[in-house]
Protein backbone atom coordinates (compact mmCIF):
# COMPACT_ATOMS: atom_id res chain seq x y z
CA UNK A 1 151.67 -58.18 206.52
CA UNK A 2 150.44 -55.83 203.54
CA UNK A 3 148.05 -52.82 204.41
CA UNK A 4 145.31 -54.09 202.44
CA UNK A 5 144.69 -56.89 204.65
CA UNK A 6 144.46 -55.21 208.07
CA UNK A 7 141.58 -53.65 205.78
CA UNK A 8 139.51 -56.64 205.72
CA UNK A 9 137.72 -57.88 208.23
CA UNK A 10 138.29 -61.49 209.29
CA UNK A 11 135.87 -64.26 208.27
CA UNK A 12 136.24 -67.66 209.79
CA UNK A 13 133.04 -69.12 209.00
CA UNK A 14 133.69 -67.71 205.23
CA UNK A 15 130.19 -66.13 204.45
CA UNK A 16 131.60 -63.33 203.05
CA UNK A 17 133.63 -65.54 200.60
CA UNK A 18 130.19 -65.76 198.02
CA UNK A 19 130.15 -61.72 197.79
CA UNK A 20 131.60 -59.62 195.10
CA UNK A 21 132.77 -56.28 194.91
CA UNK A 22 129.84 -53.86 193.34
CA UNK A 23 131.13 -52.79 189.61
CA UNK A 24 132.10 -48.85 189.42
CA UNK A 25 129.98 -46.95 186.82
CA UNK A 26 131.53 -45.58 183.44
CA UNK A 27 133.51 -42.56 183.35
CA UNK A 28 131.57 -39.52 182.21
CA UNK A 29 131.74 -38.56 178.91
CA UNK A 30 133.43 -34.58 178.06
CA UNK A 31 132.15 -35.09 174.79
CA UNK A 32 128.26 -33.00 174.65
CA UNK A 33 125.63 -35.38 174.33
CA UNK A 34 123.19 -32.92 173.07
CA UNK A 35 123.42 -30.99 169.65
CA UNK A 36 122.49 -27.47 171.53
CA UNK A 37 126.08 -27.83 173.60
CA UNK A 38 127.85 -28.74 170.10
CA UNK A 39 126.10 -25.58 168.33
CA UNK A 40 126.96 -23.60 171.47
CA UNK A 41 130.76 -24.90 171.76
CA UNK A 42 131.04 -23.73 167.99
CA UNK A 43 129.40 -20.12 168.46
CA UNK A 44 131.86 -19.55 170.99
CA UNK A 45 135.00 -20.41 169.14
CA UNK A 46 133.65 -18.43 165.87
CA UNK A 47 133.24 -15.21 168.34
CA UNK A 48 136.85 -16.04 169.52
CA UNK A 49 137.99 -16.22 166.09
CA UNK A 50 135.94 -13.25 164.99
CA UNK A 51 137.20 -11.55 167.80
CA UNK A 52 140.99 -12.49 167.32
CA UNK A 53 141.23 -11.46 163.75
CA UNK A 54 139.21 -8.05 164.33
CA UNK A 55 142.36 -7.59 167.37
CA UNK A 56 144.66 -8.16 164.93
CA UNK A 57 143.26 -5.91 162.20
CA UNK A 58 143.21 -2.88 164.49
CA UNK A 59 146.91 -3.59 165.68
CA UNK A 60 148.02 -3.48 162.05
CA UNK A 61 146.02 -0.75 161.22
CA UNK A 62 147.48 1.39 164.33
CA UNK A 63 150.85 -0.01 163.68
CA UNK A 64 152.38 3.39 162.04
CA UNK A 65 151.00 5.10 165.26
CA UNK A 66 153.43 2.32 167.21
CA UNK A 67 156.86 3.09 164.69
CA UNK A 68 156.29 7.24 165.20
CA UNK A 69 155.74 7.11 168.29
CA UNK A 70 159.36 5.03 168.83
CA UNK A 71 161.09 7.33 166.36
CA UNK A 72 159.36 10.36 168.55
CA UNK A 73 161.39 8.58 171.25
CA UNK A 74 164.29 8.47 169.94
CA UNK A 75 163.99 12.01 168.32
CA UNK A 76 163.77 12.85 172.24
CA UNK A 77 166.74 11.10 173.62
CA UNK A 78 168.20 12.72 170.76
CA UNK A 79 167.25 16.04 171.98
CA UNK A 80 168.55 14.88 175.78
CA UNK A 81 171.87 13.69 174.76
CA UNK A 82 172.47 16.69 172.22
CA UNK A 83 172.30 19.52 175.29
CA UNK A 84 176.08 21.20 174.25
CA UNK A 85 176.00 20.20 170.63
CA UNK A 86 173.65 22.68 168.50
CA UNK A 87 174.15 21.17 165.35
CA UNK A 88 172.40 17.72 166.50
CA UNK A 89 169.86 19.84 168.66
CA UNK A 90 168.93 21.19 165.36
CA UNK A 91 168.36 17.99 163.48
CA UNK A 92 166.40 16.80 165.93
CA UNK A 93 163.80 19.35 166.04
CA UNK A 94 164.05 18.78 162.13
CA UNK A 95 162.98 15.81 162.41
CA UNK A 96 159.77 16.34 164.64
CA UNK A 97 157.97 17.95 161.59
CA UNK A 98 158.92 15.66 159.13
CA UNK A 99 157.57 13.31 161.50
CA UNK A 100 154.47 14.50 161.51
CA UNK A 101 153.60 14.61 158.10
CA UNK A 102 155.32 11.49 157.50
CA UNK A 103 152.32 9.93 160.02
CA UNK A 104 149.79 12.17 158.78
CA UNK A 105 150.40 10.43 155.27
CA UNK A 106 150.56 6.91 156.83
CA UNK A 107 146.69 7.30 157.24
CA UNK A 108 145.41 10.39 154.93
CA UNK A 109 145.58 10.13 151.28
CA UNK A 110 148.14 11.83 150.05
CA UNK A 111 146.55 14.79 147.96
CA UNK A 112 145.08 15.71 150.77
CA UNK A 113 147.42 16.43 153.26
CA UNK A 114 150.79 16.47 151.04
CA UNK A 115 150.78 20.57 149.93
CA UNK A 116 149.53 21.55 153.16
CA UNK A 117 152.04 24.48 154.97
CA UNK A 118 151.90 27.02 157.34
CA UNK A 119 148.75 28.04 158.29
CA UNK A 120 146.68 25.33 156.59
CA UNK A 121 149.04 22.55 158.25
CA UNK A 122 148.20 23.72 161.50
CA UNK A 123 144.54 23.84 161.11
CA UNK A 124 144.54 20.67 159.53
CA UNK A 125 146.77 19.12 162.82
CA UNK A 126 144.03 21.19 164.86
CA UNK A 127 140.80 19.78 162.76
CA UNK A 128 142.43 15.96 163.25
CA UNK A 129 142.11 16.49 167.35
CA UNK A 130 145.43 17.94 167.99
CA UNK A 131 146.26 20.48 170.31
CA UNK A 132 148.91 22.43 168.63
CA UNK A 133 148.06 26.00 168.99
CA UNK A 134 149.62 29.62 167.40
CA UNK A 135 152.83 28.59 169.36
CA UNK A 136 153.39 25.39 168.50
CA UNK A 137 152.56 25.64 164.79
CA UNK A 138 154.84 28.76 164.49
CA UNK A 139 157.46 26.40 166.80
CA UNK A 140 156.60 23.83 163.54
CA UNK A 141 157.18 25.79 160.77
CA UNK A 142 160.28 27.41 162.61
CA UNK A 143 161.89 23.69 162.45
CA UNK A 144 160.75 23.10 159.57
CA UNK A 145 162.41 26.30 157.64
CA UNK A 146 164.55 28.03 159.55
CA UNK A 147 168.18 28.23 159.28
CA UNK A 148 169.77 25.34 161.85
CA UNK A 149 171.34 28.40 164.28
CA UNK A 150 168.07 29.45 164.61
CA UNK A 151 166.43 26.23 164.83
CA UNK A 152 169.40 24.76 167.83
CA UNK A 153 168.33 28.59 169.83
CA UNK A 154 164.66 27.15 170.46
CA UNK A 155 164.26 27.15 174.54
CA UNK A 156 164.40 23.59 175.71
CA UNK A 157 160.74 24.35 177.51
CA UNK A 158 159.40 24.89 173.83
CA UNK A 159 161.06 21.79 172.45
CA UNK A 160 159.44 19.94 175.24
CA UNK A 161 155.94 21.23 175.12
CA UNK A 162 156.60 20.93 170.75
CA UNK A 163 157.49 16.66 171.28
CA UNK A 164 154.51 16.90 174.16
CA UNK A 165 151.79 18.10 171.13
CA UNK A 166 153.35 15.47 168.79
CA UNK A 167 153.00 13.26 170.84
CA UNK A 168 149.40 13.47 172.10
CA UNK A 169 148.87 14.10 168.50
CA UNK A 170 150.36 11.02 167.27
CA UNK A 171 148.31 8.63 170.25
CA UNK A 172 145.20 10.40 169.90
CA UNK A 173 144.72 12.02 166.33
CA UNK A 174 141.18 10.92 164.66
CA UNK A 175 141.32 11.47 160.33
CA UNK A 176 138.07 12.05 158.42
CA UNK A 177 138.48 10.35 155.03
């Protein structure tokens, strides 16, 4: 015996027999009915799209702040790995100025901020929302042009408060154009 029959009740006399099942309405619709919902639905995927393309304009505009930042990172495990051997101590802090103004003429034209040295550079890193101060810059222009001895002898506190400027520099640094 199926289950669908222990469902129904009997009927000997057969009344029931004449009786049909009521009909089941239509599905719903998804699809808006009134042109308000349709201008709505549209709004909302322009501000999507508005807001997608304005996401992806900022990323590429911030993306040199993403590739210094990595070479930063490496220029520190650099510095890590390079404890006993001055000569690669000394190209890494090299590299941490040239960084800098590498970055600094990713985003500011480049007559500008090219000739800048020494004291000018510094102010310049300081007017831009960096917090390099007199012993940092002079930490700066020290790795910049200073024989490589001299350059591998910086303290390792220095070198780590020098990539700890650069690198709140690099995140947080604001340009007037």
């Amino acid at each position: 015996m199926s289950s669908t029959a222990a469902l129904v009740p009997p009927d000997p006399s057969g009344q029931l027999k004449p009786l049909q099942e009521l009909p089941l309405p239509d599905t719903v619709s998804y699809v808006p009915q009134t042109i308000g919902w349709v201008l709505a639905a549209v709004v909302l995927m322009v501000a999507v799209g508005v807001a997608i393309w304005i996401g992806r304009r900022r990323r590429e505009k911030q993306r040199y702040r993403r590739v210094a930042l990595t070479e930063l990172a490496s220029i520190e495990a650099s510095l890590a790995s390079a404890r006993a051997d001055p000569e690669q101590r000394a190209t890494a802090l090299a590299d941490i100025p040239r960084l800098i103004k590498r970055t600094a003429l990713a985003v500011v034209p480049r007559e500008q901020v090219a000739a800048l040295t020494g004291s000018e550079w510094l102010a310049f890193l300081q007017r831009t929302h960096g917090h390099f101060d007199a012993r940092s810059g002079a930490l700066l222009a020290l790795a910049s042009y200073a024989p490589r001895d001299v350059v591998a002898a910086i303290p390792e506190d220095d070198a780590a408060a020098l990539i700890g400027h650069t690198r709140d520099w690099i995140e947080r640094h604001h340009v007037e154009v």
